[in-house]
C-alpha atoms as a PDB file:
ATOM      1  CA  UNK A   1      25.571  77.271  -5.207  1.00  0.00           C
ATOM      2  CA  UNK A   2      24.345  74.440  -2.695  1.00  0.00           C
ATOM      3  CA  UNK A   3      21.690  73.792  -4.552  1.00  0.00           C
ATOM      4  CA  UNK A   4      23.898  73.231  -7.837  1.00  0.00           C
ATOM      5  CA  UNK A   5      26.056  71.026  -5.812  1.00  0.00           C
ATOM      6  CA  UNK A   6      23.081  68.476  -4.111  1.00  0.00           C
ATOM      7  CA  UNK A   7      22.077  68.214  -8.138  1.00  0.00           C
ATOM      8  CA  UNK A   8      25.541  67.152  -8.902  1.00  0.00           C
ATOM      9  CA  UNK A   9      24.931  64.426  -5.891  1.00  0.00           C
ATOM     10  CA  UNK A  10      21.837  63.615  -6.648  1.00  0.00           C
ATOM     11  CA  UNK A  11      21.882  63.050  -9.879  1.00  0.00           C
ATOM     12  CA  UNK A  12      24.499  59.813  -9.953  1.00  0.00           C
ATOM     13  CA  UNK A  13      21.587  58.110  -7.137  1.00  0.00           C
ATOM     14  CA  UNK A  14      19.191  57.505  -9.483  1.00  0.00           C
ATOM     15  CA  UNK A  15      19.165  59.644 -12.576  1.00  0.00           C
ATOM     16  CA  UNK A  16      22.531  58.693 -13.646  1.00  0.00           C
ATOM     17  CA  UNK A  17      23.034  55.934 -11.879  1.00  0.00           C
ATOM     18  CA  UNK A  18      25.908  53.846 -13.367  1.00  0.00           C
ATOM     19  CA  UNK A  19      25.835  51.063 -14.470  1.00  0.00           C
ATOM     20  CA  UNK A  20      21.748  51.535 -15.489  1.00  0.00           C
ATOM     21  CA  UNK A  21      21.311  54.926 -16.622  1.00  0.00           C
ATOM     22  CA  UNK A  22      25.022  55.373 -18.467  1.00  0.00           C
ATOM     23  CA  UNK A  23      26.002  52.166 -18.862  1.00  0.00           C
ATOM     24  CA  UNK A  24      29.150  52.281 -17.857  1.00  0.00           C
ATOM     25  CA  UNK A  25      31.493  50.199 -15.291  1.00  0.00           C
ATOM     26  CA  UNK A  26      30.171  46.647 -16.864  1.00  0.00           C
ATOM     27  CA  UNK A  27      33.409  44.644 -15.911  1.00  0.00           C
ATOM     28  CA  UNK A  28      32.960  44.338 -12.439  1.00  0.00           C
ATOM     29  CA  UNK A  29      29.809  44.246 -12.345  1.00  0.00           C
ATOM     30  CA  UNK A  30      29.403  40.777 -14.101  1.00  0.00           C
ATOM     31  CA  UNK A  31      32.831  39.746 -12.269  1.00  0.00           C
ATOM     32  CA  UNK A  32      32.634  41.468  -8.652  1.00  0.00           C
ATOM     33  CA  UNK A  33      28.787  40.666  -7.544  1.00  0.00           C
ATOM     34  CA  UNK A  34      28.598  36.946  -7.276  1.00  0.00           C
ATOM     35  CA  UNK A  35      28.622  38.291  -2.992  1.00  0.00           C
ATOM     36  CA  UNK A  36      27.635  41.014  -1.498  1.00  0.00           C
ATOM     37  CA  UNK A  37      30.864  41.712   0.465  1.00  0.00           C
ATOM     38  CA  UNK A  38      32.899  41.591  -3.205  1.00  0.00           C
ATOM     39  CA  UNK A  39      30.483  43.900  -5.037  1.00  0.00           C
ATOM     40  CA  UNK A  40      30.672  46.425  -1.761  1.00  0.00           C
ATOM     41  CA  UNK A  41      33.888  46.801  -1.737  1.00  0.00           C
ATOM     42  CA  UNK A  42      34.618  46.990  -5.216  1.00  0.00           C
ATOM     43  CA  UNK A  43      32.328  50.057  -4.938  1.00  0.00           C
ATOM     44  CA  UNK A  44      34.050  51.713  -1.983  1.00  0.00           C
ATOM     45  CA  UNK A  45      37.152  51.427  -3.610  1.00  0.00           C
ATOM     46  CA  UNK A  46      35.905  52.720  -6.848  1.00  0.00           C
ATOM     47  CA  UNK A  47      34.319  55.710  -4.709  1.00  0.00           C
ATOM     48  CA  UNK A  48      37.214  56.342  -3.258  1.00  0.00           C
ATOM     49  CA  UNK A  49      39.408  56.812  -6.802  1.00  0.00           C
ATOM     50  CA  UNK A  50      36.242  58.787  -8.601  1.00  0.00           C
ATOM     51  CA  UNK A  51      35.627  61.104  -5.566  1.00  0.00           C
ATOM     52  CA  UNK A  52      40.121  61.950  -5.036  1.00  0.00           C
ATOM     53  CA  UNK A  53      40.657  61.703  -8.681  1.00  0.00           C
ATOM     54  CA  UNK A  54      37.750  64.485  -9.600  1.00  0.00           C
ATOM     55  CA  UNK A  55      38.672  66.493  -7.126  1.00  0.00           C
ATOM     56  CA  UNK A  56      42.680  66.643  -7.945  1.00  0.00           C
ATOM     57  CA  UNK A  57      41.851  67.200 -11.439  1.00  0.00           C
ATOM     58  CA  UNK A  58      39.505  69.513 -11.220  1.00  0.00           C
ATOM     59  CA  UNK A  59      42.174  71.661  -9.205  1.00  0.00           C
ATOM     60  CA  UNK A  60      44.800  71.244 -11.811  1.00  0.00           C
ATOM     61  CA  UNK A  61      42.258  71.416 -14.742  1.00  0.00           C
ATOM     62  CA  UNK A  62      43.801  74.624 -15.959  1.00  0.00           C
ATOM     63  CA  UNK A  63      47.089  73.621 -15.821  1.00  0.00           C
ATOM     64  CA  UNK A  64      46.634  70.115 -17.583  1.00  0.00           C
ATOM     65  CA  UNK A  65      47.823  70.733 -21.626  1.00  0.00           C
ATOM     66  CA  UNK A  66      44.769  69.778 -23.568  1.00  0.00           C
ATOM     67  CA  UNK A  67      47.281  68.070 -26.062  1.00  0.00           C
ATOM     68  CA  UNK A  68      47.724  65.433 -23.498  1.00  0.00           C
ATOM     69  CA  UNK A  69      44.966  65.395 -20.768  1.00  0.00           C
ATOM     70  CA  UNK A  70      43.576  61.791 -21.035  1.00  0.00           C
ATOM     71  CA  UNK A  71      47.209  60.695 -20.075  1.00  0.00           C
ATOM     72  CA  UNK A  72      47.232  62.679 -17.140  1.00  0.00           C
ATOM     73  CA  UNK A  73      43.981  62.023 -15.961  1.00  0.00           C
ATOM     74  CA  UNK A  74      45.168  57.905 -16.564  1.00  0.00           C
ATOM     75  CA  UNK A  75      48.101  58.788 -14.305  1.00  0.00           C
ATOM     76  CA  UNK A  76      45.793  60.647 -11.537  1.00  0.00           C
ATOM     77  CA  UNK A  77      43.782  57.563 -11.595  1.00  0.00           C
ATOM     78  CA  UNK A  78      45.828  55.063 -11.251  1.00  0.00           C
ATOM     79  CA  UNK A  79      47.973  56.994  -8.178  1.00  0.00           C
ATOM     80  CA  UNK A  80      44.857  56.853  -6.515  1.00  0.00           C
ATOM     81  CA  UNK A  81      44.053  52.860  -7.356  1.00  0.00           C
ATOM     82  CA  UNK A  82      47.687  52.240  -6.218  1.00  0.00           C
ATOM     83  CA  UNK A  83      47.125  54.099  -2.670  1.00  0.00           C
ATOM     84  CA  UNK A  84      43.375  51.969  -2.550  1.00  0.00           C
ATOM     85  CA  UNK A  85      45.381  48.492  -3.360  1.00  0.00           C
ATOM     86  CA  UNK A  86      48.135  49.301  -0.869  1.00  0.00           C
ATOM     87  CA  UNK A  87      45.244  49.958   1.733  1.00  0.00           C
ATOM     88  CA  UNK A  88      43.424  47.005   0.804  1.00  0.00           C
ATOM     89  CA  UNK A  89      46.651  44.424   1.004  1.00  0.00           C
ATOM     90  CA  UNK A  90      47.338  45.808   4.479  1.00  0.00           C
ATOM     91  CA  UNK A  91      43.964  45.895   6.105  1.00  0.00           C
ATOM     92  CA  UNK A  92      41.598  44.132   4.021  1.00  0.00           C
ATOM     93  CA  UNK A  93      43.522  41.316   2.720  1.00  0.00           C
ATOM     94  CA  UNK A  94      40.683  38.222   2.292  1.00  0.00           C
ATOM     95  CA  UNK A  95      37.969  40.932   0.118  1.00  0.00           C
ATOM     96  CA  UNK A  96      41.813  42.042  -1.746  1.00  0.00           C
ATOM     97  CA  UNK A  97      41.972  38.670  -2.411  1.00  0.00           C
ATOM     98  CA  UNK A  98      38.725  38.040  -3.643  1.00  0.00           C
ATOM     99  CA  UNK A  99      38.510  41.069  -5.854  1.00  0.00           C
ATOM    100  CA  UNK A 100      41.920  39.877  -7.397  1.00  0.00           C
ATOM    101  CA  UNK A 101      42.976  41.675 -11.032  1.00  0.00           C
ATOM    102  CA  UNK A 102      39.818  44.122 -10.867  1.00  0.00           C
ATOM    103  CA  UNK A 103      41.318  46.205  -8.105  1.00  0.00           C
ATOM    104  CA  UNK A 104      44.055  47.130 -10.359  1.00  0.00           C
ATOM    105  CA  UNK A 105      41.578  47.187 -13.500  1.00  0.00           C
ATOM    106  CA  UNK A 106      39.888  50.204 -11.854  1.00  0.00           C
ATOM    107  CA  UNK A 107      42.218  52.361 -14.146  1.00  0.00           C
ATOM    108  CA  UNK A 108      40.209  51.706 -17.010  1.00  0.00           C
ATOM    109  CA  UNK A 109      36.907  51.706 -15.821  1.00  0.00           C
ATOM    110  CA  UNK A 110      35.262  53.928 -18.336  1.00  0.00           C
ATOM    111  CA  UNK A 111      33.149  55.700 -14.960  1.00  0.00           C
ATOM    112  CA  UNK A 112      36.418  57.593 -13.615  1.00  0.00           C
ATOM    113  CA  UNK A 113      37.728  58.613 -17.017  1.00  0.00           C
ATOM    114  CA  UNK A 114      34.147  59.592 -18.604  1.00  0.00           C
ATOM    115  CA  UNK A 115      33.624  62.254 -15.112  1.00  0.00           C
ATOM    116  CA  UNK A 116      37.061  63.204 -15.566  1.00  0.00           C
ATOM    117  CA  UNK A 117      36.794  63.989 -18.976  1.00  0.00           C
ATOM    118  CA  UNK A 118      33.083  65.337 -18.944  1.00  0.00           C
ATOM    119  CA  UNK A 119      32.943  67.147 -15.480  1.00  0.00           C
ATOM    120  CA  UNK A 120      35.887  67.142 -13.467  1.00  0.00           C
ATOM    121  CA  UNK A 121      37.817  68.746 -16.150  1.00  0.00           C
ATOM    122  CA  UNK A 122      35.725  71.585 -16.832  1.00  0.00           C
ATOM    123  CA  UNK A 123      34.512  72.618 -13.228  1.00  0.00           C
ATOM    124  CA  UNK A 124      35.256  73.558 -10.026  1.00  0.00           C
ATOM    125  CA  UNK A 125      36.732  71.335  -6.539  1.00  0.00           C
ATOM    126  CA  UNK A 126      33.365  71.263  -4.713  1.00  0.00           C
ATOM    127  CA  UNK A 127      30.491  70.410  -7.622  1.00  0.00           C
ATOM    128  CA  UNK A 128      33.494  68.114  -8.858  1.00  0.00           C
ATOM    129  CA  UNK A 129      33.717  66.298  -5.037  1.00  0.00           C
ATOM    130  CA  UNK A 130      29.762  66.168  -5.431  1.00  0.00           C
ATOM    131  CA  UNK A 131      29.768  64.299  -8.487  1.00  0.00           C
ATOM    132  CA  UNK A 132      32.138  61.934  -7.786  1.00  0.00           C
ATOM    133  CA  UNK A 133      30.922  61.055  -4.620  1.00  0.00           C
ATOM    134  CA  UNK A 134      27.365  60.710  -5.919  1.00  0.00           C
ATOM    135  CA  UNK A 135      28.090  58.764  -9.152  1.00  0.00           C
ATOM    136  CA  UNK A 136      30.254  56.277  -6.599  1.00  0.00           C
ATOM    137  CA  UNK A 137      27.554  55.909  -4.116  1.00  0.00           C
ATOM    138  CA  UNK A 138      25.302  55.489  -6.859  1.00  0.00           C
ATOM    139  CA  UNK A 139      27.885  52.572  -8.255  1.00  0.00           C
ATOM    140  CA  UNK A 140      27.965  50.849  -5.140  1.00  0.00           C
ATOM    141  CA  UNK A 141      24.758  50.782  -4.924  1.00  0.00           C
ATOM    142  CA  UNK A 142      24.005  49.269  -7.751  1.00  0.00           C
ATOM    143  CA  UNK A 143      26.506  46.659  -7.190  1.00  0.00           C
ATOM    144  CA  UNK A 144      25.761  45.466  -3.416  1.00  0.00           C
ATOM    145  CA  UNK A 145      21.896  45.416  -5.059  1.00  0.00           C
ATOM    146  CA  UNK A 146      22.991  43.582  -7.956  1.00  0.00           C
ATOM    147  CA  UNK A 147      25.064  41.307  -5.592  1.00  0.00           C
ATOM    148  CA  UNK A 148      22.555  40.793  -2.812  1.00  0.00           C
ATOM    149  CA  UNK A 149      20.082  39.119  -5.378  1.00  0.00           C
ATOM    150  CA  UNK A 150      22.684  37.033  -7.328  1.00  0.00           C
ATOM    151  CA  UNK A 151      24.135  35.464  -4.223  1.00  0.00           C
ATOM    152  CA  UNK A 152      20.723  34.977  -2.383  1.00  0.00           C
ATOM    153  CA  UNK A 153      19.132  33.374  -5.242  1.00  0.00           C
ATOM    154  CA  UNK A 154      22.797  31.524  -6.667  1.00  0.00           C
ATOM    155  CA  UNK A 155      23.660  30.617  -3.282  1.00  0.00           C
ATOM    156  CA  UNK A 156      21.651  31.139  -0.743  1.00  0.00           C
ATOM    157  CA  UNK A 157      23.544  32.954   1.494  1.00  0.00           C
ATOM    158  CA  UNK A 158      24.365  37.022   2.100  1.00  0.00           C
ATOM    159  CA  UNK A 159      28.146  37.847   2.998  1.00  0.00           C
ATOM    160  CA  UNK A 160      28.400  40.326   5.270  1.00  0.00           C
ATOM    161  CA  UNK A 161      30.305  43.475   4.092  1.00  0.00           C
ATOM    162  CA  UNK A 162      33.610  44.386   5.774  1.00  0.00           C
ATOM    163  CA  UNK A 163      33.044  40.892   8.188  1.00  0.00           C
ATOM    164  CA  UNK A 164      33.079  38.737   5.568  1.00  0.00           C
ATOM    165  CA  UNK A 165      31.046  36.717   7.248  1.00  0.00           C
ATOM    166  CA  UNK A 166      28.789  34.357   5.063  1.00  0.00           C
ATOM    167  CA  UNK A 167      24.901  33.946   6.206  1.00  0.00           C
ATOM    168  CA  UNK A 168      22.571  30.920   5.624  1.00  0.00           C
ATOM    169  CA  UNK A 169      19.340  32.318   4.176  1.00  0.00           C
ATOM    170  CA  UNK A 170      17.674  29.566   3.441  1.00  0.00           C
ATOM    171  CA  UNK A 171      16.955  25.746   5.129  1.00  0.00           C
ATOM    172  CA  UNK A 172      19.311  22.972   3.969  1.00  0.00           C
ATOM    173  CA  UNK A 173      16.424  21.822   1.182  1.00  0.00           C
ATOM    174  CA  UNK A 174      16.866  24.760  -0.798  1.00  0.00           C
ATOM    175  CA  UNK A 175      18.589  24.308  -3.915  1.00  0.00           C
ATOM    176  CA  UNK A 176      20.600  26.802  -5.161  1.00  0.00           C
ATOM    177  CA  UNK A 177      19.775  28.900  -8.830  1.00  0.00           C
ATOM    178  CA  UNK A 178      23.115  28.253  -9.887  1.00  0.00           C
ATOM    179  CA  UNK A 179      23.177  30.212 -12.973  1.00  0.00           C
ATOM    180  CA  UNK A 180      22.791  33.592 -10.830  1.00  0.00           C
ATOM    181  CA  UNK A 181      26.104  33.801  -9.925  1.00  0.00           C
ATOM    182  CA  UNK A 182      27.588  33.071 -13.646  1.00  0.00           C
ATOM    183  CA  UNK A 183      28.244  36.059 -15.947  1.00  0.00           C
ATOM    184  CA  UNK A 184      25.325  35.125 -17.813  1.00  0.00           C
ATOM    185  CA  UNK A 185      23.193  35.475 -14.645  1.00  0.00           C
ATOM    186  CA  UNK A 186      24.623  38.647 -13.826  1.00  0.00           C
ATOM    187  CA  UNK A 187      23.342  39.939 -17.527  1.00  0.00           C
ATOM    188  CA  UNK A 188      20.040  38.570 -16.974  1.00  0.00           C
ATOM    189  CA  UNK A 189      19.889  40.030 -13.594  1.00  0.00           C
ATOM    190  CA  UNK A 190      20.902  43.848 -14.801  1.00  0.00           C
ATOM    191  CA  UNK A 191      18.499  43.500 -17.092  1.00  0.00           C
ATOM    192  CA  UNK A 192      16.063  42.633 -14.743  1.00  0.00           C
ATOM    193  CA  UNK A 193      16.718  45.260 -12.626  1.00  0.00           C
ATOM    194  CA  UNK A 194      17.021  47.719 -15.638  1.00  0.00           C
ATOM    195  CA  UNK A 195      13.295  46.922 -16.934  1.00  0.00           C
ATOM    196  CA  UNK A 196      11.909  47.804 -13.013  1.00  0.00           C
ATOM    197  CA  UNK A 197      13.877  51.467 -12.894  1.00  0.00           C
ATOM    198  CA  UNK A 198      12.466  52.275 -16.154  1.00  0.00           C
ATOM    199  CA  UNK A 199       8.970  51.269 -15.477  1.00  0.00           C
ATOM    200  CA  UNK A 200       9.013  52.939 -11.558  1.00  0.00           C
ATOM    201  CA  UNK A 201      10.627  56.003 -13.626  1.00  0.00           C
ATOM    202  CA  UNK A 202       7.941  56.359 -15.910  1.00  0.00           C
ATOM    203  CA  UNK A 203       5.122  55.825 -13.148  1.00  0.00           C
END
């Protein structure tokens, strides 16, 4: 049984890692990772919704009529983004602010509904709680990653997550790759970073 459960961890920090390995969660991260404070957040909050929401489905999985599941797993979602935008208005107001309309957007990010649908749905509380936590890790991950290099090379600087506080890298003759932290840049840069997990994962 522990064993099954540290797969279902595992498994979302590198073998299906989202956004590489399933592809899935695109929106923010072409409009949440131009810093590195924005694309961390985004993925604690994101954690935060996949981990509750798997878990409170997976408890009322037999209950749920099949007939109408997706709409209650929408409505278990977005309870749980509500609670996470509350939070983040009170005590994190300046990152709520930067993260604007994709806080609330979180209810249709196709991660929480595809582990609700595939996993949480069909097994228990505690390999449920695994694979949401691991699949969100995994996410934020790959956006704080995504973010570090598109704001180092865009900007030259690194925000500090939770602070807030932005970082000089570089010396004042630098000049910024400005097309980094455009959506086009953030393409170029998943790719990037897409190519170099394949290649390490066939080696």
């Amino acid at each position: 049984m522990a064993k099954s459960v540290m797969q279902e961890f595992t498994k979302g920090l590198w073998a299906e890692i989202p956004p590489f390995r399933l592809v899935l969660g695109l929106c923010p991260v072409l409009a949440v990772t131009k810093s590195v404070d924005g694309g961390f957040g985004m993925g604690l909050a994101t954690t935060f919704v996949l981990v509750c929401s798997n878990v409170l489905i997976s408890l009322c999985r037999n209950i749920i009529p099949k007939r109408v599941r997706i709409a209650c797993f929408i409505v278990v979602i977005a309870t749980f983004v509500i609670v996470v935008e509350l939070v983040m208005q009170a005590y994190a107001y300046p990152l709520y602010t930067k993260l604007g309309i994709f806080i609330p957007l979180i209810v249709v990010n196709c991660i929480l509904l595809g582990r609700a649908e595939a996993f949480a749905s069909k097994n228990g509380p505690l390999p449920s709680l695994a694979d949401g936590l691991g699949m969100g890790i995994g996410f934020t991950l790959s956006l704080t990653v995504l973010a570090f290099f598109r704001e180092l090379i865009g900007n030259g600087t690194f925000t500090v997550p939770i602070t807030s506080k932005t970082l000089q890298v570089f010396g004042p003759s630098f000049e910024p790759f400005v097309f980094m932290v455009e959506a086009p840049g953030a393409f170029i840069c998943l790719g990037l970073m897409l190519c170099l997990m394949n290649m390490f994962g066939k080696k």
